[in-house]
Protein backbone atom coordinates (compact mmCIF):
# COMPACT_ATOMS: atom_id res chain seq x y z
CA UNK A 1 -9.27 -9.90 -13.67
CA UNK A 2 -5.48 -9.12 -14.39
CA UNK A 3 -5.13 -8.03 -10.47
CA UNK A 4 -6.80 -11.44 -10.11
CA UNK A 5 -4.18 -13.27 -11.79
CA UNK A 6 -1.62 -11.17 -10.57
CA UNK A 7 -2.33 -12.28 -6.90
CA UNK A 8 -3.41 -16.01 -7.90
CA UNK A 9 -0.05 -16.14 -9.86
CA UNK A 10 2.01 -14.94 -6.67
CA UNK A 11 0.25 -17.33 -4.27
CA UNK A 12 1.38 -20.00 -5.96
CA UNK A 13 4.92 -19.61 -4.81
CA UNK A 14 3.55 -18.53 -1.01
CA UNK A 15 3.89 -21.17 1.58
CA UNK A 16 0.14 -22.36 2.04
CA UNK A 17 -0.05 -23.08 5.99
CA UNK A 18 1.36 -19.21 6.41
CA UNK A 19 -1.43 -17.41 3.78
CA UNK A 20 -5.00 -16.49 4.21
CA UNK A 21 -6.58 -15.76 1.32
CA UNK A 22 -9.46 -12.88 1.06
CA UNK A 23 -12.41 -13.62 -1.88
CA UNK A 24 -13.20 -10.30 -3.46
CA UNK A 25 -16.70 -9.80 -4.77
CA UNK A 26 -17.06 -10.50 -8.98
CA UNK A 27 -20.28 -8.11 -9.15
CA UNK A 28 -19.11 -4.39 -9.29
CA UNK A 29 -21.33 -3.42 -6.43
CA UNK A 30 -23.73 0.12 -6.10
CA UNK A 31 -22.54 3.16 -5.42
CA UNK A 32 -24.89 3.63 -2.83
CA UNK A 33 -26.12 6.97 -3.70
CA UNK A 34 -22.44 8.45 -2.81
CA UNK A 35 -21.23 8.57 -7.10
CA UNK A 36 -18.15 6.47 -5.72
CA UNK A 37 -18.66 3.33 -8.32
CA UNK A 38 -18.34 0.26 -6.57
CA UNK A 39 -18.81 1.38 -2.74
CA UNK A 40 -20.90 -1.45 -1.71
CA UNK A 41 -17.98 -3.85 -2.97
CA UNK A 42 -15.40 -1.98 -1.62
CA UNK A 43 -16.58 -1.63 1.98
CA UNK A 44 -17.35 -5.45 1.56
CA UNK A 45 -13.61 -6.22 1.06
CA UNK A 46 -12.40 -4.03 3.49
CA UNK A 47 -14.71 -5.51 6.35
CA UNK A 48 -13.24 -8.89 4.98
CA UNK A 49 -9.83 -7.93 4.95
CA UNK A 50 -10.02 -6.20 8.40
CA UNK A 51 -11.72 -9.59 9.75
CA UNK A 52 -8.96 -11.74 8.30
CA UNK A 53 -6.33 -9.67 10.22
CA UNK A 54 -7.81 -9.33 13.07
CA UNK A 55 -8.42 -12.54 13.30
CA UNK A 56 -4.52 -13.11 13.03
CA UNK A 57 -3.77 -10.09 15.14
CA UNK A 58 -6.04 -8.39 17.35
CA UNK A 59 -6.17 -4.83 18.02
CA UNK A 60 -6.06 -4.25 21.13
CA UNK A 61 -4.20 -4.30 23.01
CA UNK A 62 -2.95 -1.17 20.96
CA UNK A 63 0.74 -1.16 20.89
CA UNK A 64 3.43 -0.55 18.77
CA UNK A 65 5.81 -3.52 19.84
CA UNK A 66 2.97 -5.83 19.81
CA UNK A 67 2.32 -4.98 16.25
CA UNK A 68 5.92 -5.12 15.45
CA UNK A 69 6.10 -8.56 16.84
CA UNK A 70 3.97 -10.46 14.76
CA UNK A 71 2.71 -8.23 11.83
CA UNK A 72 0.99 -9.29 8.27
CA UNK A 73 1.93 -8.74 5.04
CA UNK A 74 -0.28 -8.04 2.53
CA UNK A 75 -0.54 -8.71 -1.50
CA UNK A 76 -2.46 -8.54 -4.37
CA UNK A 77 -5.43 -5.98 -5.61
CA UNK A 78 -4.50 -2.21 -6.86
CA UNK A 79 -3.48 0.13 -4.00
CA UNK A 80 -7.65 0.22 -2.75
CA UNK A 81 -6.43 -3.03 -0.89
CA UNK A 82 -4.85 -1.10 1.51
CA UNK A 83 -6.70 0.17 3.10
CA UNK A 84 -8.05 -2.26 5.76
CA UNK A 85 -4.45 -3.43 6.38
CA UNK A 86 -3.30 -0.51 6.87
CA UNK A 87 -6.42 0.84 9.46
CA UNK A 88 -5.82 -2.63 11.25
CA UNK A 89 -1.65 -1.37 11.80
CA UNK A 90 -2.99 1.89 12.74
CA UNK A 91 -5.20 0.50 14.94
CA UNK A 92 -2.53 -1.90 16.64
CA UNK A 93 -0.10 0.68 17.12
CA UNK A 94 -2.45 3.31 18.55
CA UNK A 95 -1.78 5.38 15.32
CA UNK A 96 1.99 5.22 16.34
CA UNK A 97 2.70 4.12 13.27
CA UNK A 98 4.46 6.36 10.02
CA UNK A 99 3.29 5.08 6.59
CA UNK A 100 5.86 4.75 3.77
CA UNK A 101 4.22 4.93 0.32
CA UNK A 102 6.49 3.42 -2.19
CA UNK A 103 4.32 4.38 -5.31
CA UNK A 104 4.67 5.98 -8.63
CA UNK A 105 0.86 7.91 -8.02
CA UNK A 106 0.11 9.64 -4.59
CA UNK A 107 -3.27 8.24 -4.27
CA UNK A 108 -4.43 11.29 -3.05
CA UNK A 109 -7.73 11.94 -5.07
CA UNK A 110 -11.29 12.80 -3.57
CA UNK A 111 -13.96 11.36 -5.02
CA UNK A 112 -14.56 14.95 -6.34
CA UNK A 113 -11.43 15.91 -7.51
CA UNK A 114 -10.63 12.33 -8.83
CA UNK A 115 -10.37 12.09 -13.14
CA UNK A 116 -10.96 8.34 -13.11
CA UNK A 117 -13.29 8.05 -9.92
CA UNK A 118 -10.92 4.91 -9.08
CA UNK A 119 -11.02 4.39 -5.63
CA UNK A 120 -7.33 3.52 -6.22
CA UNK A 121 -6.75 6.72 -6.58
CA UNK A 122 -8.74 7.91 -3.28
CA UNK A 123 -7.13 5.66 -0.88
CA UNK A 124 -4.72 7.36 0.57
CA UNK A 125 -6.56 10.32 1.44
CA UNK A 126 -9.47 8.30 2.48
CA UNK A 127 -6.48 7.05 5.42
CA UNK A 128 -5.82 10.61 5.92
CA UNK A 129 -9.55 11.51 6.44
CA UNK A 130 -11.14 12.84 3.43
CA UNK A 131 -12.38 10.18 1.72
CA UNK A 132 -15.52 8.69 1.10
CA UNK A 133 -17.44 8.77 4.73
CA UNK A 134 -17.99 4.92 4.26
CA UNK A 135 -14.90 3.98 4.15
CA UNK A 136 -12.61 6.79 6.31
CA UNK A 137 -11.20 5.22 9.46
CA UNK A 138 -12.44 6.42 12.82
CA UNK A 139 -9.00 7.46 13.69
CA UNK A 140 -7.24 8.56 10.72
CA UNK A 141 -3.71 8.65 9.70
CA UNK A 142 -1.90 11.88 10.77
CA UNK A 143 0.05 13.97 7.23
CA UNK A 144 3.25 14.27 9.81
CA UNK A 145 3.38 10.26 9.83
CA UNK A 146 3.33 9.71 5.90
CA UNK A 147 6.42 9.84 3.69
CA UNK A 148 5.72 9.57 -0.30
CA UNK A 149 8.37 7.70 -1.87
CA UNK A 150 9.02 7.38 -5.73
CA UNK A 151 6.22 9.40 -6.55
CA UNK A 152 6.65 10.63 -10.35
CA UNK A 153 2.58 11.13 -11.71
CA UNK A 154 0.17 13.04 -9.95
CA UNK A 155 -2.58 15.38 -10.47
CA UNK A 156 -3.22 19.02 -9.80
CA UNK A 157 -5.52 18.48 -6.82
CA UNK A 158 -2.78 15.90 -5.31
CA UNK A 159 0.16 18.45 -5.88
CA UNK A 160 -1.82 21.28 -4.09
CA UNK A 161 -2.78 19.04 -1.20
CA UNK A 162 0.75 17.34 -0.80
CA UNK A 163 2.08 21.48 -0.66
CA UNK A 164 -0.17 22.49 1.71
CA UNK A 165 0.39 19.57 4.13
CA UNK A 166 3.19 18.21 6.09
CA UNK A 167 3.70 14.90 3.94
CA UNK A 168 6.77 14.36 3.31
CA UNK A 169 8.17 13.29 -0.03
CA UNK A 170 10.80 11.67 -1.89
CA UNK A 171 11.84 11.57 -5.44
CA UNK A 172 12.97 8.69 -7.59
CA UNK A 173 16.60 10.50 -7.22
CA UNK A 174 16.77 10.04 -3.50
CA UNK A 175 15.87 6.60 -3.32
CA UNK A 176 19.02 5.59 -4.71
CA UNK A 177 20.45 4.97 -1.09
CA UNK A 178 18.27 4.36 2.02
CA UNK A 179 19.63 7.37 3.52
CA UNK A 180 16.77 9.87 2.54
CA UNK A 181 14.34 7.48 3.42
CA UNK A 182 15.80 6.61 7.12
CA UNK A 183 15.97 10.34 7.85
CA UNK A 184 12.23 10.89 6.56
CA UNK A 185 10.52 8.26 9.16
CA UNK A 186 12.89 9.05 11.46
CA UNK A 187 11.14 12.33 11.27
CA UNK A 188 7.75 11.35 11.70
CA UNK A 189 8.75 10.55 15.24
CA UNK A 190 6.88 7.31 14.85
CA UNK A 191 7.80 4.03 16.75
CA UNK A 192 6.92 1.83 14.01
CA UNK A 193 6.71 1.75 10.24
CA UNK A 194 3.88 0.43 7.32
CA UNK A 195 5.53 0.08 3.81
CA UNK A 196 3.24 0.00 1.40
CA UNK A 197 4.75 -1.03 -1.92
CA UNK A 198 2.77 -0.53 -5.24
CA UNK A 199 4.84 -2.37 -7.37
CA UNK A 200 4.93 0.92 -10.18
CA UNK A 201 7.26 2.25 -7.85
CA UNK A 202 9.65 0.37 -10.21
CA UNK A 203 10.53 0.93 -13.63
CA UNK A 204 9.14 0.00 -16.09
CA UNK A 205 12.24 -2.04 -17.47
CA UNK A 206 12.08 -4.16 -13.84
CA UNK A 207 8.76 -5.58 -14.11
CA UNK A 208 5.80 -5.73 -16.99
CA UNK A 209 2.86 -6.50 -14.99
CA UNK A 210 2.33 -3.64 -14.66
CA UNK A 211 -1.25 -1.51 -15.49
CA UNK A 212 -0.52 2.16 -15.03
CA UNK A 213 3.46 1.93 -15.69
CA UNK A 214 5.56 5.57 -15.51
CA UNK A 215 9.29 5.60 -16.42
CA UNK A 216 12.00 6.29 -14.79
CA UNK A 217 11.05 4.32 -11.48
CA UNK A 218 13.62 2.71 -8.90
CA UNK A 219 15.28 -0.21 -9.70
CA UNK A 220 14.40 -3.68 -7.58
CA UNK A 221 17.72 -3.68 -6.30
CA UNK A 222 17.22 -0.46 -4.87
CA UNK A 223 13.61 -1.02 -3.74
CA UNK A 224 15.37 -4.03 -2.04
CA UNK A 225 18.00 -2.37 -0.15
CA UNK A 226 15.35 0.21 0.77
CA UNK A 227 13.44 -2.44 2.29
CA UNK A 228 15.85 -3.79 4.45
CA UNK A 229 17.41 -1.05 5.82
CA UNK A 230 13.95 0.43 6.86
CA UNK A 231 13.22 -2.82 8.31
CA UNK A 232 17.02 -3.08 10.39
CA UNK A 233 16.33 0.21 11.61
CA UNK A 234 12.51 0.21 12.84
CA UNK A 235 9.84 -2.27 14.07
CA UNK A 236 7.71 -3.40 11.10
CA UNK A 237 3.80 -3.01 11.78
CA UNK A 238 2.93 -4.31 8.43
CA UNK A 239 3.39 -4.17 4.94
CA UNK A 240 1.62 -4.71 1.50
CA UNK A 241 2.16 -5.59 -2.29
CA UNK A 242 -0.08 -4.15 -4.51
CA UNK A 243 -0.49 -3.49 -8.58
CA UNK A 244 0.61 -6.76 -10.04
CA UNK A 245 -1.12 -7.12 -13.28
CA UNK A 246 -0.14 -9.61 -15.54
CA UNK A 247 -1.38 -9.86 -19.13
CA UNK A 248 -2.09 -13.08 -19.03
CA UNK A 249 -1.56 -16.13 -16.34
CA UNK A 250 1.12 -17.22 -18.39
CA UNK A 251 3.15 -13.70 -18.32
CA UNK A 252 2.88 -13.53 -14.53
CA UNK A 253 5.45 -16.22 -14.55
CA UNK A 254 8.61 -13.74 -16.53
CA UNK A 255 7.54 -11.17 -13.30
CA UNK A 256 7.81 -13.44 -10.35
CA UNK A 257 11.16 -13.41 -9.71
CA UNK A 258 11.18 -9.38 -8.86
CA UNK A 259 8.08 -9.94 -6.88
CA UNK A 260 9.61 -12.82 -4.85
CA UNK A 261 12.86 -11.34 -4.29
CA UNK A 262 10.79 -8.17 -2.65
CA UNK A 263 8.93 -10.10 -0.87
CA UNK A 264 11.76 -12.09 0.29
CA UNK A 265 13.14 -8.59 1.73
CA UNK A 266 10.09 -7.90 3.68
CA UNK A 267 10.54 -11.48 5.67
CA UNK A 268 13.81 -12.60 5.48
């Protein structure tokens, strides 16, 4: 219900002809027999989600330019809201497309190796392929095409994956000028870029709403200049918000500013 707010509170200051908004189930949904809680809610939103933007944007035909041209930007949920968005940019692009995960957690779980059995957790190795079989794109997202950004918390099984693949990653430390981050994308030899931003990526001091907080996270004005020089540099095939979590309706309001002014960098 906090995620709920979070996005309600957001939409508020969106302009209402240009947003589509996507109902999320209340019930929690049945695992289905897979021990993932809450798969038959999950795949529910992400065949929503998908329908929503492909309703805005077909897929095909598959091209990167095309889904530069007119892309969609994405907001509200934990980082599980992803994961149709970015599927539907893969899809546009032909899978030409690198992923930039601006995150303070890699998101890199299995449902096996998982602590909290969040899909949260999961959903960036779902893109990659090894997720839940429900819920894994038929083409999935190549390890040479994802940079990891910010990331400070992780677990065992996500540090021994992230070593033995070639993701690319990027501390807090090198984030402090777009430089890094150019030269990482640039890399990936993709013609177009997804920037995922879970909004933990900042610290803690930046922003309250915040669930799962870790210190030491970039500052908004750095997130910001990020943003904008990836975005002068490289054709945009989406982008997404996630991880706002107010503690109340009313606290959203002290937060909105930061999220606004990111936002703001992403279409301005």
């Amino acid at each position: 219900m906090r995620l709920a707010d979070g996005a309600e509170a957001i939409r508020g200051d969106l302009p209402a002809a240009s947003t589509r908004a996507v109902d999320v189930p209340m019930e929690a949904g049945d695992d289905l027999g897979t021990g993932l809680p809450r798969l038959g809610s999950l795949t529910l939103v992400r065949e929503r989600t998908f329908g929503a933007l492909e309703s805005l944007h077909p897929t095909s035909p598959a091209s990167p330019a095309a889904a530069a041209a007119d892309w969609t930007l994405s907001i509200g949920g934990d980082c599980g809201a992803q994961l149709a968005p970015i599927e539907h940019a893969m899809g546009r692009t032909g899978g030409d497309v690198a992923v930039v995960w601006l995150d303070a957690h890699p998101d890199l779980n299995t449902p096996e190796s998982s602590p909290s059995k969040a899909f949260s957790g999961m959903v960036l190795r779902t893109l990659l392929g090894e997720g839940p079989a429900e819920l894994v794109p038929a083409t999935p997202l190549r390890p040479e095409h994802l940079v990891l950004a910010g990331i400070r918390s992780t677990d065992d099984a996500e540090d021994e994956f992230v070593r033995g693949s070639a993701v690319r990653t990027l501390g807090v430390d090198s984030l402090g000028t777009p430089d890094a981050l150019l030269a990482a994308i640039a890399a990936t030899g993709a013609a177009s870029v997804y920037l995922h931003i879970d909004l933990d990526v900042l610290d803690p001091a930046e922003i309250a709403g915040l669930s799962d907080p870790v210190p030491f996270g970039v500052s908004t004005a750095d997130l910001v200049q990020l943003v904008r020089a990836v975005k002068a540099r490289f054709a945009l095939a989406g982008a997404g918000i996630s991880g706002f979590s107010p503690a109340s309706p009313e606290a959203a309001t002290d937060d909105l500013p930061t999220i606004l002014r990111i936002i703001g960098s992403l279409t301005t």
